[in-house]
N, C-alpha and C. Protein backbone atom coordinates (compact mmCIF):
# COMPACT_ATOMS: atom_id res chain seq x y z
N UNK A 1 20.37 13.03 15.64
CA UNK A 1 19.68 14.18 15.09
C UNK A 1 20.71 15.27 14.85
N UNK A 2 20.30 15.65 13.59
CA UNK A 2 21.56 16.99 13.35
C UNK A 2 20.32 17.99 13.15
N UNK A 3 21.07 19.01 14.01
CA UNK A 3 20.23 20.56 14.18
C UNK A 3 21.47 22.03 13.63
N UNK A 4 20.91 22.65 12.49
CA UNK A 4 21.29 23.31 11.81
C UNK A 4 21.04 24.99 12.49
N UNK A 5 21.80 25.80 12.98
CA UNK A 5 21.82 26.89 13.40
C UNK A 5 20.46 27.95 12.38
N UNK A 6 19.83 28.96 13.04
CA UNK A 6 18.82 29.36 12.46
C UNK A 6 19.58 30.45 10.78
N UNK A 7 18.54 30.54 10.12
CA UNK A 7 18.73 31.41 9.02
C UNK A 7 18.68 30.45 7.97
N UNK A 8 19.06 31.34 6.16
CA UNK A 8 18.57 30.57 5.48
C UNK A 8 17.51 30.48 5.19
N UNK A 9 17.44 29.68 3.77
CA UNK A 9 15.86 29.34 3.42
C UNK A 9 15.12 28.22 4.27
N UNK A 10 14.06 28.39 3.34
CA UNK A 10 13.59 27.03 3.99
C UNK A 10 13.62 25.84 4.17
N UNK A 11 13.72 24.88 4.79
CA UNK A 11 14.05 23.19 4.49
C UNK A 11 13.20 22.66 3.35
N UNK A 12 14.46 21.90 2.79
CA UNK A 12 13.88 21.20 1.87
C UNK A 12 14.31 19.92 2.08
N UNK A 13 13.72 18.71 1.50
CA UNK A 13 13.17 17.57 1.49
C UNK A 13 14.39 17.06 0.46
N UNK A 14 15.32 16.55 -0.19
CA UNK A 14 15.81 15.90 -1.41
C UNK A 14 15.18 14.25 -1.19
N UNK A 15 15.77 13.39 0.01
CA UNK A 15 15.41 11.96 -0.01
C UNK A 15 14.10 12.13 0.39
N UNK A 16 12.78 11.94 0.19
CA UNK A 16 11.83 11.35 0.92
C UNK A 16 11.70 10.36 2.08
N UNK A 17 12.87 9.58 1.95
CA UNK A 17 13.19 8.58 3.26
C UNK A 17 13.77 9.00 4.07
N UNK A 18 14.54 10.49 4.17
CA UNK A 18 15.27 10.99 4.84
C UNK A 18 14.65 13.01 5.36
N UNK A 19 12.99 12.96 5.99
CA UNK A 19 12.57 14.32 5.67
C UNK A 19 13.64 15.31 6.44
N UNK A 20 13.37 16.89 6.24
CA UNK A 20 14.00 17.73 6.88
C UNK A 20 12.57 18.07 7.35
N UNK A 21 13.20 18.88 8.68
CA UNK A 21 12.51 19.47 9.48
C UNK A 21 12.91 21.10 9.44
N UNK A 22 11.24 21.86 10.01
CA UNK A 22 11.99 23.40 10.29
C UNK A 22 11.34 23.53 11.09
N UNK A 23 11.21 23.93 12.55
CA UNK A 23 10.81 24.68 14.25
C UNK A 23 11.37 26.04 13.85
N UNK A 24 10.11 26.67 14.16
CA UNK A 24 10.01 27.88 13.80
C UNK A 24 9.88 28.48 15.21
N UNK A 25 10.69 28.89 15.80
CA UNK A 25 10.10 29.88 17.48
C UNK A 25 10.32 30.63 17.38
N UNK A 26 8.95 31.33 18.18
CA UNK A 26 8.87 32.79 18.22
C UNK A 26 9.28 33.59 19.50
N UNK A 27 9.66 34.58 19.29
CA UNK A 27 10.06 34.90 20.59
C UNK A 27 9.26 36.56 20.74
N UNK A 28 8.90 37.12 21.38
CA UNK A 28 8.20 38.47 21.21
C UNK A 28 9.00 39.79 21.96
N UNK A 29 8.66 40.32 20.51
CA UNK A 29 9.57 41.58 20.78
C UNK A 29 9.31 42.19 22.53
N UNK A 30 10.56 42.84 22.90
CA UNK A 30 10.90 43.57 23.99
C UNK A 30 11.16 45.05 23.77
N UNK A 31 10.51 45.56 23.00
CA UNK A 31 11.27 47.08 22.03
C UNK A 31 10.41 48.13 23.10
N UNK A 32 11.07 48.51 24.03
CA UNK A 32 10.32 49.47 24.85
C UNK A 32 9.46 50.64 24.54
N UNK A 33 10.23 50.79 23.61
CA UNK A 33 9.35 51.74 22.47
C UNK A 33 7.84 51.63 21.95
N UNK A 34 7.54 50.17 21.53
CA UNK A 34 6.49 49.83 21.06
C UNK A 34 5.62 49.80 22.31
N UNK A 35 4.22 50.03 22.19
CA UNK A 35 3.19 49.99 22.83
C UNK A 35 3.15 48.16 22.67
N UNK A 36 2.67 47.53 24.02
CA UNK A 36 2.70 46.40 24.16
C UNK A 36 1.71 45.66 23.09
N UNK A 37 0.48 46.24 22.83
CA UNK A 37 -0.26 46.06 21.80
C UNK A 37 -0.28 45.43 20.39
N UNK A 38 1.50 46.36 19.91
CA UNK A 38 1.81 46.49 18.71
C UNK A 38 2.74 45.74 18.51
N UNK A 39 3.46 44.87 19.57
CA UNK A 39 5.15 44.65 19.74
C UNK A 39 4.21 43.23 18.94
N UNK A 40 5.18 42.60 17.76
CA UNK A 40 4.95 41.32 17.50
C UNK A 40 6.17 40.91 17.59
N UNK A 41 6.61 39.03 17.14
CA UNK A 41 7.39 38.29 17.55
C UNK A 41 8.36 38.21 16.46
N UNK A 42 9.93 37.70 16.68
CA UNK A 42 10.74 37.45 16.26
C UNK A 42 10.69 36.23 15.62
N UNK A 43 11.08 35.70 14.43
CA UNK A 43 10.97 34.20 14.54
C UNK A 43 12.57 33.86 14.33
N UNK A 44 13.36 32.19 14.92
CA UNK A 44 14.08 31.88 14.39
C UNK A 44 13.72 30.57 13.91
N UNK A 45 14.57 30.28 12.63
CA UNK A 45 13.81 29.41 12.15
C UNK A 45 14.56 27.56 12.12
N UNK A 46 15.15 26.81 13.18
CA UNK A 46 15.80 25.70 12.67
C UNK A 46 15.80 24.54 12.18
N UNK A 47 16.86 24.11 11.26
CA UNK A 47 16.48 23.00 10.44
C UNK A 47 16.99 21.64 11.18
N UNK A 48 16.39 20.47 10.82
CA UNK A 48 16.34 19.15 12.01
C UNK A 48 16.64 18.04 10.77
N UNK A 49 17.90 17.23 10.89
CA UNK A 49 17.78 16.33 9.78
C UNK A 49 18.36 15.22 10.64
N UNK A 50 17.72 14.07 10.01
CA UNK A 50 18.28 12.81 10.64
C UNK A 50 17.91 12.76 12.07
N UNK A 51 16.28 12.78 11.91
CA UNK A 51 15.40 12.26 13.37
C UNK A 51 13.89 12.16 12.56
N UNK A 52 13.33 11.37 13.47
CA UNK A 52 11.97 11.10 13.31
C UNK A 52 11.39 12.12 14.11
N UNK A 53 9.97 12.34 13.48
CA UNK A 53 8.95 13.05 14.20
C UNK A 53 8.94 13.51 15.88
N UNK A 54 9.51 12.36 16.20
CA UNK A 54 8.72 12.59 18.06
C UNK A 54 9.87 13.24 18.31
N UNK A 55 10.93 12.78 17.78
CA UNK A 55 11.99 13.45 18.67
C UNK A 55 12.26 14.84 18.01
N UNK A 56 11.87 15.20 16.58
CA UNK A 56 12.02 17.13 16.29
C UNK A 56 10.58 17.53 17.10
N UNK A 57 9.43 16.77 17.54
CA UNK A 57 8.43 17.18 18.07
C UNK A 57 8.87 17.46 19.62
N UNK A 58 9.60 16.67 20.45
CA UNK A 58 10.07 16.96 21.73
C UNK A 58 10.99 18.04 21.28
N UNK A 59 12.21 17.73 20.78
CA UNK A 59 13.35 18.88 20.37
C UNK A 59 12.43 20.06 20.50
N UNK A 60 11.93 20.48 19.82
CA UNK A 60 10.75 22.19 19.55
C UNK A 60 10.77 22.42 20.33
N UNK A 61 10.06 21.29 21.72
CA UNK A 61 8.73 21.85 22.93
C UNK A 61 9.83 22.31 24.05
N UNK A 62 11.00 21.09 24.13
CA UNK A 62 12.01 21.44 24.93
C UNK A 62 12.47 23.45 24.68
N UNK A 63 13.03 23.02 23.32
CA UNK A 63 13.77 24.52 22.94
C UNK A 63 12.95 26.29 22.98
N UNK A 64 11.68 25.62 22.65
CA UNK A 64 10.84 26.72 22.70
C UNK A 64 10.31 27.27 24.26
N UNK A 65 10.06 26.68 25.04
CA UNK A 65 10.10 26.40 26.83
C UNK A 65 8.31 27.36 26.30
N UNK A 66 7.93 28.60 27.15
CA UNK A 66 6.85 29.07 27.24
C UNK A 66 6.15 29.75 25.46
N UNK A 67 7.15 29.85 24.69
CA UNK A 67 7.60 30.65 23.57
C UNK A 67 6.38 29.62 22.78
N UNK A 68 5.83 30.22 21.81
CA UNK A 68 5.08 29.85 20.29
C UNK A 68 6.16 29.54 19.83
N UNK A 69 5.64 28.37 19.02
CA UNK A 69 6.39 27.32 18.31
C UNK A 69 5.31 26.79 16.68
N UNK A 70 6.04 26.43 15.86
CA UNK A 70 5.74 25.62 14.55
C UNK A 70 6.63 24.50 13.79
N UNK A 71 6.32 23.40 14.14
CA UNK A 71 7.29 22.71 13.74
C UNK A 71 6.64 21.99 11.87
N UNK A 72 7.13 22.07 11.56
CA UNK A 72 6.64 21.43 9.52
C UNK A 72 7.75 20.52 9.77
N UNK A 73 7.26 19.90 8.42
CA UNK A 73 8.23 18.99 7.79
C UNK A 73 8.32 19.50 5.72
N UNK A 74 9.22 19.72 5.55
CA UNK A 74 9.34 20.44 4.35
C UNK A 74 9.04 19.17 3.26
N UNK A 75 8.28 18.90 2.09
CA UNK A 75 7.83 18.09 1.32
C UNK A 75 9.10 17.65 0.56
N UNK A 76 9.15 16.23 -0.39
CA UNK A 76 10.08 16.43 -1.32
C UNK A 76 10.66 17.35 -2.91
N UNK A 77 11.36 17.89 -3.02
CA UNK A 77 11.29 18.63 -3.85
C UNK A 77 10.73 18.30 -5.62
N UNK A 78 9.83 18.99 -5.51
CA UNK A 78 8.91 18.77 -7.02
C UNK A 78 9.14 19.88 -7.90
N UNK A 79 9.76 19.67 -8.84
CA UNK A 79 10.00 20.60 -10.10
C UNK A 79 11.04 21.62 -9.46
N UNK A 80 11.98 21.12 -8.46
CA UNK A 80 12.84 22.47 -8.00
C UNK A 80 12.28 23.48 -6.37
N UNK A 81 11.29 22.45 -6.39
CA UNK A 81 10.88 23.82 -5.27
C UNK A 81 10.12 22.48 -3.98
N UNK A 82 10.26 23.24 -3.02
CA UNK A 82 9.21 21.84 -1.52
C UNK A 82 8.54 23.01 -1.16
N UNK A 83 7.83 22.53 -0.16
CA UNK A 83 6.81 22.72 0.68
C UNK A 83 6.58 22.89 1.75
N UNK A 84 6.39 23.66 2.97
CA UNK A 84 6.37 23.20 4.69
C UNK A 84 4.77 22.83 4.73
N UNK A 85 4.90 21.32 5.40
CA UNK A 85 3.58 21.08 5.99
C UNK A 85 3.59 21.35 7.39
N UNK A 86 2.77 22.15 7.53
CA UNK A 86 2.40 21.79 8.99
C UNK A 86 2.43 20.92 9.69
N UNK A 87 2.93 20.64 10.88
CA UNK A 87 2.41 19.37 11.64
C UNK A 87 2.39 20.01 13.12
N UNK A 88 2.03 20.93 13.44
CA UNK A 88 2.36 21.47 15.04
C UNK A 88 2.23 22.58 15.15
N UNK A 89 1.47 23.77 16.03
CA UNK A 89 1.91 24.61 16.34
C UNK A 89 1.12 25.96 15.93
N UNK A 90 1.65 26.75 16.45
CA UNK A 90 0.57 28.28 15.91
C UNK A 90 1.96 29.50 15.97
N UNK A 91 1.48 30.24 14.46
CA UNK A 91 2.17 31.12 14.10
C UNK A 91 1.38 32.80 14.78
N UNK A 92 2.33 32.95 15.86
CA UNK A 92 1.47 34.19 16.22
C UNK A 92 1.66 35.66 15.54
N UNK A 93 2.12 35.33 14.48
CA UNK A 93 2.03 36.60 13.83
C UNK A 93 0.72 36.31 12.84
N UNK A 94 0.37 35.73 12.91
CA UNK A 94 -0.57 35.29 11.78
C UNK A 94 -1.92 34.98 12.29
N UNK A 95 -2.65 36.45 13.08
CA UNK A 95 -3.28 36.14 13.94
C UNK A 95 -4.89 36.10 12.85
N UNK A 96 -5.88 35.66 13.53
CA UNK A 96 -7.17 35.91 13.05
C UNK A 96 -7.60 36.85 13.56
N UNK A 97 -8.70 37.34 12.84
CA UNK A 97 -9.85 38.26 13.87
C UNK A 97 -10.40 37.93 15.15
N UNK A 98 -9.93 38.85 15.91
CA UNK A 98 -10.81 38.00 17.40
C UNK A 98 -9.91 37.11 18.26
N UNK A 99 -8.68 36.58 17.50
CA UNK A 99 -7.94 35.75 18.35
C UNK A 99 -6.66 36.02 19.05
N UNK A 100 -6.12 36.58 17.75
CA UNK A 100 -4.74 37.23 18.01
C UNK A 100 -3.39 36.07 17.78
N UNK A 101 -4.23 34.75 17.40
CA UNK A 101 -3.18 33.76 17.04
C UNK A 101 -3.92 32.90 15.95
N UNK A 102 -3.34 32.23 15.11
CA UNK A 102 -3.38 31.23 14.15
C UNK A 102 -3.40 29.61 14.73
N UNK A 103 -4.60 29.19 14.38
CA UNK A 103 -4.19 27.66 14.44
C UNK A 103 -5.17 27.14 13.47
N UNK A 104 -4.45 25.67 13.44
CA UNK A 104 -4.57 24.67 12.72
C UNK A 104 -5.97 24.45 12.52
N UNK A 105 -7.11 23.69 11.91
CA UNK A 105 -8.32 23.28 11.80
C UNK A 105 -8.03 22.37 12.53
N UNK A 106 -9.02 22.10 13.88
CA UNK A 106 -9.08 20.54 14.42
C UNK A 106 -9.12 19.40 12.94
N UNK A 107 -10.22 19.87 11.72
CA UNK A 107 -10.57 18.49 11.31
C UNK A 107 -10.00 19.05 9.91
N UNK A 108 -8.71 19.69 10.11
CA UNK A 108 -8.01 19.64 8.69
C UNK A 108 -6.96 18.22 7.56
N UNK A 109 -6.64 18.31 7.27
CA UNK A 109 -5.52 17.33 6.60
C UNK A 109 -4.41 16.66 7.66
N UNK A 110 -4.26 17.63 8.38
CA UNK A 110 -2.79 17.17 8.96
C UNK A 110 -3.30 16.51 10.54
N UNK A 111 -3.19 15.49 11.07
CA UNK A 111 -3.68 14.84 11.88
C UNK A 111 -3.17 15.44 13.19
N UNK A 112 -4.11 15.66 14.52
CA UNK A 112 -3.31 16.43 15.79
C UNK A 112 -2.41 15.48 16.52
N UNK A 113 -0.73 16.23 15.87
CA UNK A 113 -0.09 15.42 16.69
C UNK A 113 0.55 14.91 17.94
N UNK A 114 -0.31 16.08 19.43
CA UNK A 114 0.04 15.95 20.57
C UNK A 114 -1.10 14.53 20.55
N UNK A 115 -2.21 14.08 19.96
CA UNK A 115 -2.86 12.78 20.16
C UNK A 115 -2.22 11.59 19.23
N UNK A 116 -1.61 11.81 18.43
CA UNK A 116 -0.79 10.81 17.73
C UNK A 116 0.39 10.14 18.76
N UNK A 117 0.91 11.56 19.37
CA UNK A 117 1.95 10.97 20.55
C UNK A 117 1.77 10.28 21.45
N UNK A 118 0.35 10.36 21.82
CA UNK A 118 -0.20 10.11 23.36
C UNK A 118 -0.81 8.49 22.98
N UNK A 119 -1.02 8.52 21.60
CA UNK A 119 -1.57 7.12 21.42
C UNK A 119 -1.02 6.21 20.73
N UNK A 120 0.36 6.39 20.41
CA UNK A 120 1.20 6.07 19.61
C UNK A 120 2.64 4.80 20.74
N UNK A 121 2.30 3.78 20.46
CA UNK A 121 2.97 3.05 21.17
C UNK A 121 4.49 3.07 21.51
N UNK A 122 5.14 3.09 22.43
CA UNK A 122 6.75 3.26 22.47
C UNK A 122 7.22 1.99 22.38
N UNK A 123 6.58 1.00 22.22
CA UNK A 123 7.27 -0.49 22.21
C UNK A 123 7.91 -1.01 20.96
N UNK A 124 8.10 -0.06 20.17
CA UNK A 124 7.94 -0.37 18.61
C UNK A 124 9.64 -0.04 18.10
């Protein structure tokens, strides 16, 4: 697995047989200044090439320790431009009403992948 220091755009995809990854962690501001209320999070953003899923999915959980995390996989590039799909995680700046964090639809597109892991055979 090669892991690319944060910054930069976003990952992009060129081989389809070969995806990039981006783990997005957040870390939350410490600005003494700000009323605790108001303080939102830092993000850094790194890119993951040359690994499969489980292991940029462990990589994240390891690196992120208590910290909000988002891990995508950036699409292949179509007409010049990709995509981050989701596959993990909640963006806490991107809160809802009432919640104060963002997540995924249980019964959206992208399948939950802490149960993909858990049911997903290692013998393979």
């Amino acid at each position: 697995m090669r892991v690319e220091e944060p910054g930069g755009g976003d990952a992009e995809t060129v081989n389809p047989d070969r995806p990039v990854y981006q783990v997005n962690i957040y870390t939350r501001s410490e600005d003494p200044d700000t009323p605790e209320e108001f303080r939102g999070y830092h993000v850094s953003e790194w890119k993951l090439r040359d690994a499969d899923v489980i292991e940029v999915l462990t990589w994240a959980k390891e690196q992120a320790g208590s910290s909000p995390y988002v891990v995508s996989v950036a699409s292949a590039l179509d007409g010049g431009e990709a995509h981050l799909l989701r596959l993990y995680g909640q963006d806490p700046n991107r809160g809802e009403p009432g919640t104060g964090a963002y997540t995924s639809p249980r019964d959206g597109i992208v399948p939950d992948m802490e149960w993909f892991i858990r049911n997903t055979p290692t013998d393979q």
